[in-house]
Protein backbone atom coordinates (compact mmCIF):
# COMPACT_ATOMS: atom_id res chain seq x y z
CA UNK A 1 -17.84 -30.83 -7.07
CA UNK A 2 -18.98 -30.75 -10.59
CA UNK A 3 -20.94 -27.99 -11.76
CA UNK A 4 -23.88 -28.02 -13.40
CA UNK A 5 -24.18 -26.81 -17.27
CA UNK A 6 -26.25 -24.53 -17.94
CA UNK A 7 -27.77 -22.87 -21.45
CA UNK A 8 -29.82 -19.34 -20.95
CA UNK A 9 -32.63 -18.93 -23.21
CA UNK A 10 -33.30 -14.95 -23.74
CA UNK A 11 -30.79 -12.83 -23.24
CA UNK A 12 -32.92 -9.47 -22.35
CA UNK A 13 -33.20 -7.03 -19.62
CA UNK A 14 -33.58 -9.33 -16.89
CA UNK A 15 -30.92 -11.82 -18.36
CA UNK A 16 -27.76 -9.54 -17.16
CA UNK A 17 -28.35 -10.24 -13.70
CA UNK A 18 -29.31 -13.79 -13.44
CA UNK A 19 -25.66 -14.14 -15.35
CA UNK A 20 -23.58 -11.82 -13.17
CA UNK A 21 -25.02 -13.92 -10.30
CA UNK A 22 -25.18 -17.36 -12.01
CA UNK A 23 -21.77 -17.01 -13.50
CA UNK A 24 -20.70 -16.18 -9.72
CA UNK A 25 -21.68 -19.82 -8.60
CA UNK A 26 -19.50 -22.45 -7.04
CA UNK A 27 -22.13 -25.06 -8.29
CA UNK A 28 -23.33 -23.58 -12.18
CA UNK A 29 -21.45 -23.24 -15.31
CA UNK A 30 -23.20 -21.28 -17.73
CA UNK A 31 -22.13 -22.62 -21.22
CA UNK A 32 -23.99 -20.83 -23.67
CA UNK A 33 -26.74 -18.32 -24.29
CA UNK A 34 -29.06 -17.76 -27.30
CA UNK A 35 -31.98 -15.17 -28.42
CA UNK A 36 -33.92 -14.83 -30.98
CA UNK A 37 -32.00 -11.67 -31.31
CA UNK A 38 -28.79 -13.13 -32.08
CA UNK A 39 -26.87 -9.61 -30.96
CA UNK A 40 -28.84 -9.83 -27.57
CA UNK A 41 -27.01 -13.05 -27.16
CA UNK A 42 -23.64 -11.99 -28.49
CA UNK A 43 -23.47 -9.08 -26.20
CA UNK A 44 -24.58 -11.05 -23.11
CA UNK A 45 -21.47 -13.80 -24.03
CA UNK A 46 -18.82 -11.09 -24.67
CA UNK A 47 -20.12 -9.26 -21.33
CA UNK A 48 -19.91 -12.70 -19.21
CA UNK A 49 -17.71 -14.26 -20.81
CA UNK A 50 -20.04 -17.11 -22.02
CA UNK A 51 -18.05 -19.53 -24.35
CA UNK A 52 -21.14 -20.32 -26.79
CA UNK A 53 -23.57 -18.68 -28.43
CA UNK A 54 -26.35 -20.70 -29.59
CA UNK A 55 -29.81 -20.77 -31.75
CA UNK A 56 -32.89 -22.04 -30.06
CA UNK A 57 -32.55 -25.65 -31.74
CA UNK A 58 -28.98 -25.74 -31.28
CA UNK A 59 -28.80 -24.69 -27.18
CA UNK A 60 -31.90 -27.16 -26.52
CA UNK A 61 -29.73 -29.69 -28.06
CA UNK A 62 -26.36 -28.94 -26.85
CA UNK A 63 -25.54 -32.64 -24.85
CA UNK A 64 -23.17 -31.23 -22.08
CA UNK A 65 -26.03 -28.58 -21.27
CA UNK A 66 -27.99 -29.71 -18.19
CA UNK A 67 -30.21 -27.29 -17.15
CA UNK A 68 -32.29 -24.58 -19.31
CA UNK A 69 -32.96 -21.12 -17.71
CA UNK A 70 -36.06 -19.82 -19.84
CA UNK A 71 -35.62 -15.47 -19.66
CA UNK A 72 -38.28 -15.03 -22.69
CA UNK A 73 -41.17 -13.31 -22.92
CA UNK A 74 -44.44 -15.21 -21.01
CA UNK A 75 -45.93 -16.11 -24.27
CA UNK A 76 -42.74 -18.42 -25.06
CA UNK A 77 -42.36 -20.19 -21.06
CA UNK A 78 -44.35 -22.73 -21.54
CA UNK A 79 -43.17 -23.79 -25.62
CA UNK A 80 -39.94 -23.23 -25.00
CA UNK A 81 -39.80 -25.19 -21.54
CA UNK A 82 -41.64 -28.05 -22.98
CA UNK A 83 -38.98 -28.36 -25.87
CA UNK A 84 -36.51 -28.51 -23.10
CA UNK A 85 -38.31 -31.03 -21.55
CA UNK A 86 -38.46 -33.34 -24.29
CA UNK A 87 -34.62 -32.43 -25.12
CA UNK A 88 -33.73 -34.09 -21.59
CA UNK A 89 -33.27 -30.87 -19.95
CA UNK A 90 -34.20 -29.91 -16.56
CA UNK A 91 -35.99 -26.13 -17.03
CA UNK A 92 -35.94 -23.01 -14.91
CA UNK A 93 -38.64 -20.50 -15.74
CA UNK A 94 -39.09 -16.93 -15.09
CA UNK A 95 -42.52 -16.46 -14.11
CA UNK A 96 -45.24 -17.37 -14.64
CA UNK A 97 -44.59 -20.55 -15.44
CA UNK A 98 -47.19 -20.41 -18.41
CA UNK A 99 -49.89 -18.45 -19.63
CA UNK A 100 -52.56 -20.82 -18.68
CA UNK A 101 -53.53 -23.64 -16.31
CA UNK A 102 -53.08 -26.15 -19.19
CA UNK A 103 -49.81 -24.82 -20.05
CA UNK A 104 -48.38 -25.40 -16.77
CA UNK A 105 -49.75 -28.71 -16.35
CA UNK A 106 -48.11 -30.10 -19.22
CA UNK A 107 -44.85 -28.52 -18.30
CA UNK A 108 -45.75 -30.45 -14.80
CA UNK A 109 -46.44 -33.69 -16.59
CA UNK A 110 -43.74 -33.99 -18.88
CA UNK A 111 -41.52 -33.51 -16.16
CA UNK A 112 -42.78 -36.15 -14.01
CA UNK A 113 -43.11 -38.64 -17.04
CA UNK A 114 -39.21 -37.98 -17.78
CA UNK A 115 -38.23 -37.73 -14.70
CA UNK A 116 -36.70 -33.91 -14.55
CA UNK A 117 -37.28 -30.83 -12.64
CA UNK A 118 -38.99 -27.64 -13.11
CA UNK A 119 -38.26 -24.60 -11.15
CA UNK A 120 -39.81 -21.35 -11.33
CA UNK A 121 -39.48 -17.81 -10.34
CA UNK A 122 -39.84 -15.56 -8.10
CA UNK A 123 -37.02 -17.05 -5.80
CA UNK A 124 -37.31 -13.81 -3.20
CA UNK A 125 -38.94 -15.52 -1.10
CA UNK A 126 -35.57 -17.81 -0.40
CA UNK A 127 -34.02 -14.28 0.83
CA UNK A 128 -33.13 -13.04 3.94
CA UNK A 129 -36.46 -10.94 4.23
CA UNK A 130 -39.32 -13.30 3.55
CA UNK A 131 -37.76 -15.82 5.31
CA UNK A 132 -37.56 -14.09 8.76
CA UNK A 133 -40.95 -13.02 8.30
CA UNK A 134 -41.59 -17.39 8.02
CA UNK A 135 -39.73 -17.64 11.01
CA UNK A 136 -41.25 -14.79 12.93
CA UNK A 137 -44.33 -16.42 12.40
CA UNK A 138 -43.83 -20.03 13.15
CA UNK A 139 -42.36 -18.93 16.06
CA UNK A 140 -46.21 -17.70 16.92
CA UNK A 141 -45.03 -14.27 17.08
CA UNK A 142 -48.39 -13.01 15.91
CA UNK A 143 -50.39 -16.17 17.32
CA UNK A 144 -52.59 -17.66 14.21
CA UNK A 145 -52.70 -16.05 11.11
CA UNK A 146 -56.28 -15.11 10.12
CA UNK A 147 -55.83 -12.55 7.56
CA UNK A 148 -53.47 -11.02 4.97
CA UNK A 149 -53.44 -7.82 2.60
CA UNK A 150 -51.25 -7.76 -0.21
CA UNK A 151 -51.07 -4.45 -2.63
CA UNK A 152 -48.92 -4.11 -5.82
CA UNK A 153 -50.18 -0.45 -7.21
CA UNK A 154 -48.07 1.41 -9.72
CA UNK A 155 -48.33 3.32 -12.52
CA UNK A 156 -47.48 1.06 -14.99
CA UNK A 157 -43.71 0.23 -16.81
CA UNK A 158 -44.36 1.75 -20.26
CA UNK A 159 -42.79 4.63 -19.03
CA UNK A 160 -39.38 3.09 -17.82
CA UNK A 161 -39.45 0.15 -20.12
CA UNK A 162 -38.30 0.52 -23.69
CA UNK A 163 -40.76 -1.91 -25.42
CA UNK A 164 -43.48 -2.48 -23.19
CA UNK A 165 -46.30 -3.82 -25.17
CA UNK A 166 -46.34 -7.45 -23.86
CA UNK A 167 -46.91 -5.73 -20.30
CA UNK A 168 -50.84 -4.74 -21.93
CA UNK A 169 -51.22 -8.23 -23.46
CA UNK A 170 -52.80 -11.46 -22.48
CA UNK A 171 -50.15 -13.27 -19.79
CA UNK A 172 -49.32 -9.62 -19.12
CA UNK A 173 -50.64 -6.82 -16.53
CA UNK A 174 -50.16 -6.68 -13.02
CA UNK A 175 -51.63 -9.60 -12.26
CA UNK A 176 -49.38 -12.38 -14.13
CA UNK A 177 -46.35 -9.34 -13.96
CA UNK A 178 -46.00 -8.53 -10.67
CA UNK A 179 -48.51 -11.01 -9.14
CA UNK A 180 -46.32 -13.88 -8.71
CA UNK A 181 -43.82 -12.22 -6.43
CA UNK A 182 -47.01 -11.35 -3.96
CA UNK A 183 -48.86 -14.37 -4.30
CA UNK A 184 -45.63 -16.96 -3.93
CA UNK A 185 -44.84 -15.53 -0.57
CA UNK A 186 -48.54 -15.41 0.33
CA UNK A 187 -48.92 -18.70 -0.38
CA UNK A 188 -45.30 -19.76 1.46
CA UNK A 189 -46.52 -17.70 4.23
CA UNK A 190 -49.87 -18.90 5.07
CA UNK A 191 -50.39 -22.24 2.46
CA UNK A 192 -52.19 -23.56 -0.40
CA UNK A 193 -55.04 -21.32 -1.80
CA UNK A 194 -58.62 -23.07 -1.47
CA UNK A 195 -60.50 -20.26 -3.55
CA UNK A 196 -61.05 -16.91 -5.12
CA UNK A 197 -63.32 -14.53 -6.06
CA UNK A 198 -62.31 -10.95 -8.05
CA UNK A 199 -63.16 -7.78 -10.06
CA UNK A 200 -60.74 -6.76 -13.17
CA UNK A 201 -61.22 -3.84 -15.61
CA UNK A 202 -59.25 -2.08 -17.79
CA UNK A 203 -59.22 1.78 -16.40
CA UNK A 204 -57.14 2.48 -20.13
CA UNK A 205 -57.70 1.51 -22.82
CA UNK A 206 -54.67 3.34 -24.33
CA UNK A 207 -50.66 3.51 -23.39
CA UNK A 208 -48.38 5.65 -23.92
CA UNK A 209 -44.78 4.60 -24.58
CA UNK A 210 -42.64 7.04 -22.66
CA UNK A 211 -38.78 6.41 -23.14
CA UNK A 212 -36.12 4.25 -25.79
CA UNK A 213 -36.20 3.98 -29.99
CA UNK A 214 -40.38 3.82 -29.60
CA UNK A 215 -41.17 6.65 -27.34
CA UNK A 216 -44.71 8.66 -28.15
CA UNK A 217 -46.15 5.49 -29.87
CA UNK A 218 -49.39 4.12 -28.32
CA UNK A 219 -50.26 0.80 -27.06
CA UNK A 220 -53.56 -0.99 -26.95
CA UNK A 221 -54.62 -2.55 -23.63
CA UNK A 222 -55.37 -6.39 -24.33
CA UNK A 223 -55.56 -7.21 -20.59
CA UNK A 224 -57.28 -6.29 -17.24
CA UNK A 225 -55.11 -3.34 -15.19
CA UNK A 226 -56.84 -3.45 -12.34
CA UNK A 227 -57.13 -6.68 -10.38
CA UNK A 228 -59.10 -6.62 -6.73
CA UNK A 229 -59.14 -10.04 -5.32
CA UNK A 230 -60.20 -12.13 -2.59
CA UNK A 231 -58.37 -15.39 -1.15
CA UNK A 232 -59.90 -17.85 0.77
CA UNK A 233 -56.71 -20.13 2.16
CA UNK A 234 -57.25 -23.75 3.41
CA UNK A 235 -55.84 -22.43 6.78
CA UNK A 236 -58.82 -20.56 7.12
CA UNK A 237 -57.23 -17.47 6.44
CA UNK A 238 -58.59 -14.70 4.29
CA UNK A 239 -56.57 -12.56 2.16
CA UNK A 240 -56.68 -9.75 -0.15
CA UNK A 241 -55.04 -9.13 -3.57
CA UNK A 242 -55.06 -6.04 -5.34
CA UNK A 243 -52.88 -5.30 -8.41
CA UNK A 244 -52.96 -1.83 -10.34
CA UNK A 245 -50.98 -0.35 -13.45
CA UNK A 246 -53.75 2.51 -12.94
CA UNK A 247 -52.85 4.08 -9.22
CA UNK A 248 -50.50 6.87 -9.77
CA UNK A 249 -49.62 7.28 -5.86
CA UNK A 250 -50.46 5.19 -2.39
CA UNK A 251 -49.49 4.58 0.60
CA UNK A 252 -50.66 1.38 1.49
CA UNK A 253 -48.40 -1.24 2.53
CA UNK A 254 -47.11 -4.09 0.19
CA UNK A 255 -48.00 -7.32 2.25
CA UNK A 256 -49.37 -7.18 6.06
CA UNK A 257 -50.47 -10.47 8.29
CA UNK A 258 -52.82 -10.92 10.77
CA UNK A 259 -52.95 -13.23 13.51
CA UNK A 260 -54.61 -13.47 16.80
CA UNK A 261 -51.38 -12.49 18.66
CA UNK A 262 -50.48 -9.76 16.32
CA UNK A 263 -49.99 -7.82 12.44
CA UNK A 264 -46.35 -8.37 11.14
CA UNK A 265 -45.13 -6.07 8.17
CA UNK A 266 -43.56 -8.45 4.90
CA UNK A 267 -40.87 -6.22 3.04
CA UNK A 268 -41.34 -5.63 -0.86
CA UNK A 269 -41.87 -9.37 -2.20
CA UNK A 270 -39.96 -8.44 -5.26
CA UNK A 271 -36.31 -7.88 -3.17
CA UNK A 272 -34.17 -10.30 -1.10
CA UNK A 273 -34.15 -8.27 2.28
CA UNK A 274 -35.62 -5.10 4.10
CA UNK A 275 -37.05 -4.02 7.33
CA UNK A 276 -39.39 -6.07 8.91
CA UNK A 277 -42.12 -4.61 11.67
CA UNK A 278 -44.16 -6.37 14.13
CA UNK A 279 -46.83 -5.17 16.73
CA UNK A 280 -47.87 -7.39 19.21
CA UNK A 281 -50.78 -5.22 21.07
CA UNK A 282 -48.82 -2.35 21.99
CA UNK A 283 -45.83 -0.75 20.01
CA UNK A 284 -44.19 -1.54 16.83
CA UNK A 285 -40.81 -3.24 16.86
CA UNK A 286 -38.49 -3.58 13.93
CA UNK A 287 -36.11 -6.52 12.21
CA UNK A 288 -33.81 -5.42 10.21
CA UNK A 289 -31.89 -7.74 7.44
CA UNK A 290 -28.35 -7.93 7.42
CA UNK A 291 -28.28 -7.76 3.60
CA UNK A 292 -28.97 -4.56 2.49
CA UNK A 293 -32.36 -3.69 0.85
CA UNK A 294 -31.14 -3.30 -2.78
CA UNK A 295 -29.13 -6.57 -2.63
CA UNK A 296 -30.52 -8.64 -5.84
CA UNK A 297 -29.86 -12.44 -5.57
CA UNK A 298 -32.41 -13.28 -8.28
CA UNK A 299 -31.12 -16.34 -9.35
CA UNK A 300 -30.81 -18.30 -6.32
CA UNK A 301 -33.70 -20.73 -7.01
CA UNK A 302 -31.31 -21.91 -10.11
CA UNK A 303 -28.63 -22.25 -7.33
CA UNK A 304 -31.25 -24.30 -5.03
CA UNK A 305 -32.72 -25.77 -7.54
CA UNK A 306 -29.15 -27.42 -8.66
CA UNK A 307 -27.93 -28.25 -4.97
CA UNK A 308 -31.25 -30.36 -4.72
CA UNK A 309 -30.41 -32.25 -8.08
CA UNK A 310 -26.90 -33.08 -6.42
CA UNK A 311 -28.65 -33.98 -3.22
CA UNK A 312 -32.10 -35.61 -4.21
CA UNK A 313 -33.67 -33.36 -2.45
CA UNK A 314 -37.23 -31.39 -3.13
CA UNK A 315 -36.09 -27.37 -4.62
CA UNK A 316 -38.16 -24.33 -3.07
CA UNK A 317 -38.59 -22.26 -6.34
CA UNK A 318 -40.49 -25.46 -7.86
CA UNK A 319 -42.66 -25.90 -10.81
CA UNK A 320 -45.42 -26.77 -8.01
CA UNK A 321 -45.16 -23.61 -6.30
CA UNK A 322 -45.34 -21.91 -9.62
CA UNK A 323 -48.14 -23.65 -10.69
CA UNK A 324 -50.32 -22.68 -7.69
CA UNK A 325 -49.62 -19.11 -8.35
CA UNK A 326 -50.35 -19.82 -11.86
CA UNK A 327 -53.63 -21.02 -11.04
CA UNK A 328 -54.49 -18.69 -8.40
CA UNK A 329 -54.12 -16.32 -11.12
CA UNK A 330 -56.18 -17.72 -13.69
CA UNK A 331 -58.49 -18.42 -11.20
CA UNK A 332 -58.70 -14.61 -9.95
CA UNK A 333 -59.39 -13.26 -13.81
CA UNK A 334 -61.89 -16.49 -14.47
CA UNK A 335 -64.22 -15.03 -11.07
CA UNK A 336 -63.88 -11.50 -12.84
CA UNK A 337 -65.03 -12.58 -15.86
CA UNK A 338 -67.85 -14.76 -14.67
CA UNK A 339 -68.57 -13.47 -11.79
CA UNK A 340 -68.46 -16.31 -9.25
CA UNK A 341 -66.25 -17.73 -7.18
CA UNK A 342 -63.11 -20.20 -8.70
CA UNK A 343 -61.93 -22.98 -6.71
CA UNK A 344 -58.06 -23.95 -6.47
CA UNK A 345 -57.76 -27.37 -4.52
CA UNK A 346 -60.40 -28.81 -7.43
CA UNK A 347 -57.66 -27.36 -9.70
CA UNK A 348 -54.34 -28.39 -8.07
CA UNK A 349 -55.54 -32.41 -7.53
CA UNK A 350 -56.44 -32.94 -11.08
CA UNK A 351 -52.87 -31.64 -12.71
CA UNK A 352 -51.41 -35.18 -12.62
């Protein structure tokens, strides 16, 4: 089989793993990478072993190059992916797929009018963890699902991460960072999204850079870090979204369901595997994953996303899934702002 050529657009933090896994592939060929940063990109091709290193205009326009894996920052997904778009390219996004419900439709559009794909991360729901917990439940383990909870509280990354301002900016916070991981398996759990309602505030107005070349410098916060939403599925399910960069400690769990059977346990949406629990009235039993906790596949959805090129088939980590999320999301800060309640399926049938 042929493999697939493929450019990487932003060669940063998160770029060293999609390439040790990508350039592991049986079905990819990465060809070339290019940043803005030009020595971002050079050290990413001399570490990989990429054979090109490549401006912006020059990658997007590279014939042999199939497929574009956007790594930049939000506030380029949705330029850059269009550019792609209109190069020929079929795009992969790291999420969110845009910064705003109009920037994701047109990425949607253009697609569809050219007749390529879009794929988007997160693509842990494709591992080993999430998708017992699917099969747990369509086997009725827990009867009907009725409810789920879903907490992402931290902290905060501007004390691990050395430039963390875009985390504090619109497209950023712990909604549209970590957000996507909960809501994509929430949504592949239990189904489309029919509404929301929220509350969002900013609990600091300052941050604090705490490690790397910009340590001690301050940050204004541009962005609601504290999210507490409501989901209203068209299941009939309820669930609950809350997202913090203010809670320095908890113990609540990441993602439980509810059904009428039973509450089942989801491991950390933002890793491939873990240790699933499920109580069916009387004592808690345990699933285990084969692959180990820490295992980090991210980059799978590229690899599914190919294989259903090859096969003309539909891809999992797809530019629809990402642009539910996208809107949940939008939707969730629009109720806090206005203080009513947003609906999705209004939303999701007029993108095309």
């Amino acid at each position: 089989m042929e493999k697939c050529k493929v450019g990487i657009v932003g060669c940063g933090n998160i770029s060293e793993i999609y390439l040790k896994n990508l350039t592991a592939s049986e079905v990819i060929e990465v060809v070339a990478v290019a940043d803005l940063q030009n020595e971002l990109a050079e050290k990413r091709a001399a570490q990989f072993q990429i054979p090109n290193v490549h401006t912006l205009d020059t990658i997007l326009h590279d014939e042999e190059i199939e497929l574009i894996v956007n790594l930049t920052p939000p506030s380029a997904h949705a330029e850059i992916g269009l550019k792609a778009l209109h190069a020929g390219k079929h795009i992969y996004s790291e999420k969110p797929l845009g910064l705003t419900v109009e920037e994701g439709k047109s990425l949607i559009r253009t697609a569809k009018e050219r007749n390529l794909r879009v794929g988007c991360a997160p693509d842990t729901f494709l591992g080993e963890g999430i998708q017992t917990v699917k099969s747990l439940i369509d086997q009725g383990v827990i009867g009907n699902p009725v409810a789920v909870n879903a907490f992402m509280l931290g902290k905060g990354p501007e004390k691990w991460h050395p430039n963390p301002e875009f985390f504090y900016q619109p497209g950023g916070g712990p909604l549209f960072d970590m957000g996507p991981y909960y809501l994509t398996t929430m949504i592949y759990l239990l189904g489309d999204v029919d509404r929301v309602s929220a509350s969002a505030g900013i609990s600091f107005k300052e941050r604090k850079i705490g490690s790397g070349s910009l340590k001690g410098q301050k940050i204004m916060v541009n962005t609601p870090t504290h999210i507490a939403g409501t989901l209203n599925f068209k299941s009939g399910a309820i669930g609950t979204l809350v997202t913090s960069f203010d809670i320095q400690a908890s113990t609540l769990p990441r993602i439980e369901v509810y059904g009428s059977e039973g509450t089942i346990v989801v491991p950390d949406p933002n890793r491939f595997a873990g240790t699933i629990r499920y109580n069916q009235g009387d004592e808690w039993e345990e699933v285990r994953t084969q692959a180990e906790e820490t295992t980090n596949l991210r980059g799978v959805g590229v690899e599914d996303l190919v294989l259903s090129i090859i096969e003309g088939a539909p891809h999992q980590a797809s530019g629809e899934m990402g642009m539910q999320v996208l809107q949940v999301m939008a939707g969730l800060l629009e109720a806090a702002k206005e203080e009513k309640t947003v609906s999705i399926r209004k939303r999701i049938n007029s993108i095309v």
